[in-house]
Protein backbone atom coordinates (compact mmCIF):
# COMPACT_ATOMS: atom_id res chain seq x y z
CA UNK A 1 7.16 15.09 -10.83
CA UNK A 2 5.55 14.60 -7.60
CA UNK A 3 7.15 15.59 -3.98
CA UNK A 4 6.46 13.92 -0.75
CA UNK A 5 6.66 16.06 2.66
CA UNK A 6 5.47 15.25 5.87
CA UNK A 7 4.59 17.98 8.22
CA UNK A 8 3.09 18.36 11.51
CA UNK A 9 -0.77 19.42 11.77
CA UNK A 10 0.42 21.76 14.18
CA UNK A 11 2.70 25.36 13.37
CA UNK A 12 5.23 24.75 15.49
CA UNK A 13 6.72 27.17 17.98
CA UNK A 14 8.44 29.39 16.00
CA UNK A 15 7.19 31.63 12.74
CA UNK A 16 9.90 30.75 10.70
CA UNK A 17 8.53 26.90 10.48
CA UNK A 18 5.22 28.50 8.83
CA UNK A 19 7.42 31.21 6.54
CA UNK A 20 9.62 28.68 5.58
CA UNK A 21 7.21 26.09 4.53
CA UNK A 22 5.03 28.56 2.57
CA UNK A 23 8.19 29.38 0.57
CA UNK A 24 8.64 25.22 -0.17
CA UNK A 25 4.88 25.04 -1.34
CA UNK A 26 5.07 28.21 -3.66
CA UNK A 27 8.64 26.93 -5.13
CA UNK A 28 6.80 23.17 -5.66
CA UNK A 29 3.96 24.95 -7.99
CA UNK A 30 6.15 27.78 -9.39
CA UNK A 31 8.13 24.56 -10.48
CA UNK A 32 5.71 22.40 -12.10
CA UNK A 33 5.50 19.98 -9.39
CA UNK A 34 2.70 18.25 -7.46
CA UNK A 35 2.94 18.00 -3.73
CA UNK A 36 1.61 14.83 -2.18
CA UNK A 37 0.66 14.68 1.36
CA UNK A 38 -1.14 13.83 4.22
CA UNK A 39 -4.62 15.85 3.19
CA UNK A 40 -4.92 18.25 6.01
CA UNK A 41 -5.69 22.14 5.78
CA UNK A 42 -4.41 22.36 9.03
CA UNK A 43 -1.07 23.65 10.90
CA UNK A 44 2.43 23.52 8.70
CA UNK A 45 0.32 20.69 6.64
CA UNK A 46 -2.52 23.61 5.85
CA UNK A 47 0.18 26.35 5.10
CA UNK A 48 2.15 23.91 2.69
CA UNK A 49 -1.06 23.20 0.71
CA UNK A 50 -2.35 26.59 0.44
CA UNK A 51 1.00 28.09 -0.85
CA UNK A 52 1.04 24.90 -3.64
CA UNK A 53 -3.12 25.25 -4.60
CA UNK A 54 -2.54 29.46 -3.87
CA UNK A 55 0.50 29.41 -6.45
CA UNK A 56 -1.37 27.03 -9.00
CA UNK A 57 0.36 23.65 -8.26
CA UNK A 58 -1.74 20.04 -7.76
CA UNK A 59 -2.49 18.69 -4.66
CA UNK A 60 -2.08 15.04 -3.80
CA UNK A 61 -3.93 13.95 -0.78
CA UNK A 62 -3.34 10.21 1.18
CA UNK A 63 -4.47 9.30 4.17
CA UNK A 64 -5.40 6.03 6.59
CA UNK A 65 -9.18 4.88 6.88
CA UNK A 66 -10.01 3.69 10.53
CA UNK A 67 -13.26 3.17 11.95
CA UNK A 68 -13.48 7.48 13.43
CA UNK A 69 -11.90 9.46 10.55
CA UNK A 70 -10.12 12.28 12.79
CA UNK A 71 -8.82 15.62 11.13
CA UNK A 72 -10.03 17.92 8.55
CA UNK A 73 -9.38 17.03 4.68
CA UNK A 74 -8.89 19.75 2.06
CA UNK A 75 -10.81 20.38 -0.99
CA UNK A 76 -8.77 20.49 -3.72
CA UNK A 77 -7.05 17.53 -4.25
CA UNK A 78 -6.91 15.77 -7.31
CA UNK A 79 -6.04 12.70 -6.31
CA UNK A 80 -6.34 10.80 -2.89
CA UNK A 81 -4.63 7.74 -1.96
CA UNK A 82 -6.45 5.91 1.20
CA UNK A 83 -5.15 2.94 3.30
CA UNK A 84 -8.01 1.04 5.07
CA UNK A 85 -6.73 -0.32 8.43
């Protein structure tokens, strides 16, 4: 089973936000489950994706094409989904 979650690419202003969401990403892999998301390694985004990849689970990675590709993408993934706009 795959689950979706949408996080910011930034922590937030409060610890619990990251402690929280590294729990979610190590109970995703511990479960069997792949985590699809946005792609980045950064902020809550980043924390998520370590705890899944750190805790053996399988990333998912989409994303939107423009014409200036602006973030950082994480290697890892296997699979990516991309949008062209």
């Amino acid at each position: 089973m795959n689950i979706a979650v949408y996080l910011g690419a930034k922590s937030g202003n409060n610890p619990i936000y990251a402690e929280k969401v590294k729990e979610l990403g190590t109970w995703i892999a511990k479960n069997g489950y792949s985590l699809v998301y946005g792609g980045s390694n950064v902020g809550l985004m980043g924390v998520l994706s370590d705890a899944v990849k750190d805790n053996g689970g399988k990333l998912i990675g989409g994303g939107v094409k423009v014409k200036k590709i602006i973030g950082i993408s994480l290697c890892g993934l296997v699979a990516t989904s991309v949008t062209e706009l």
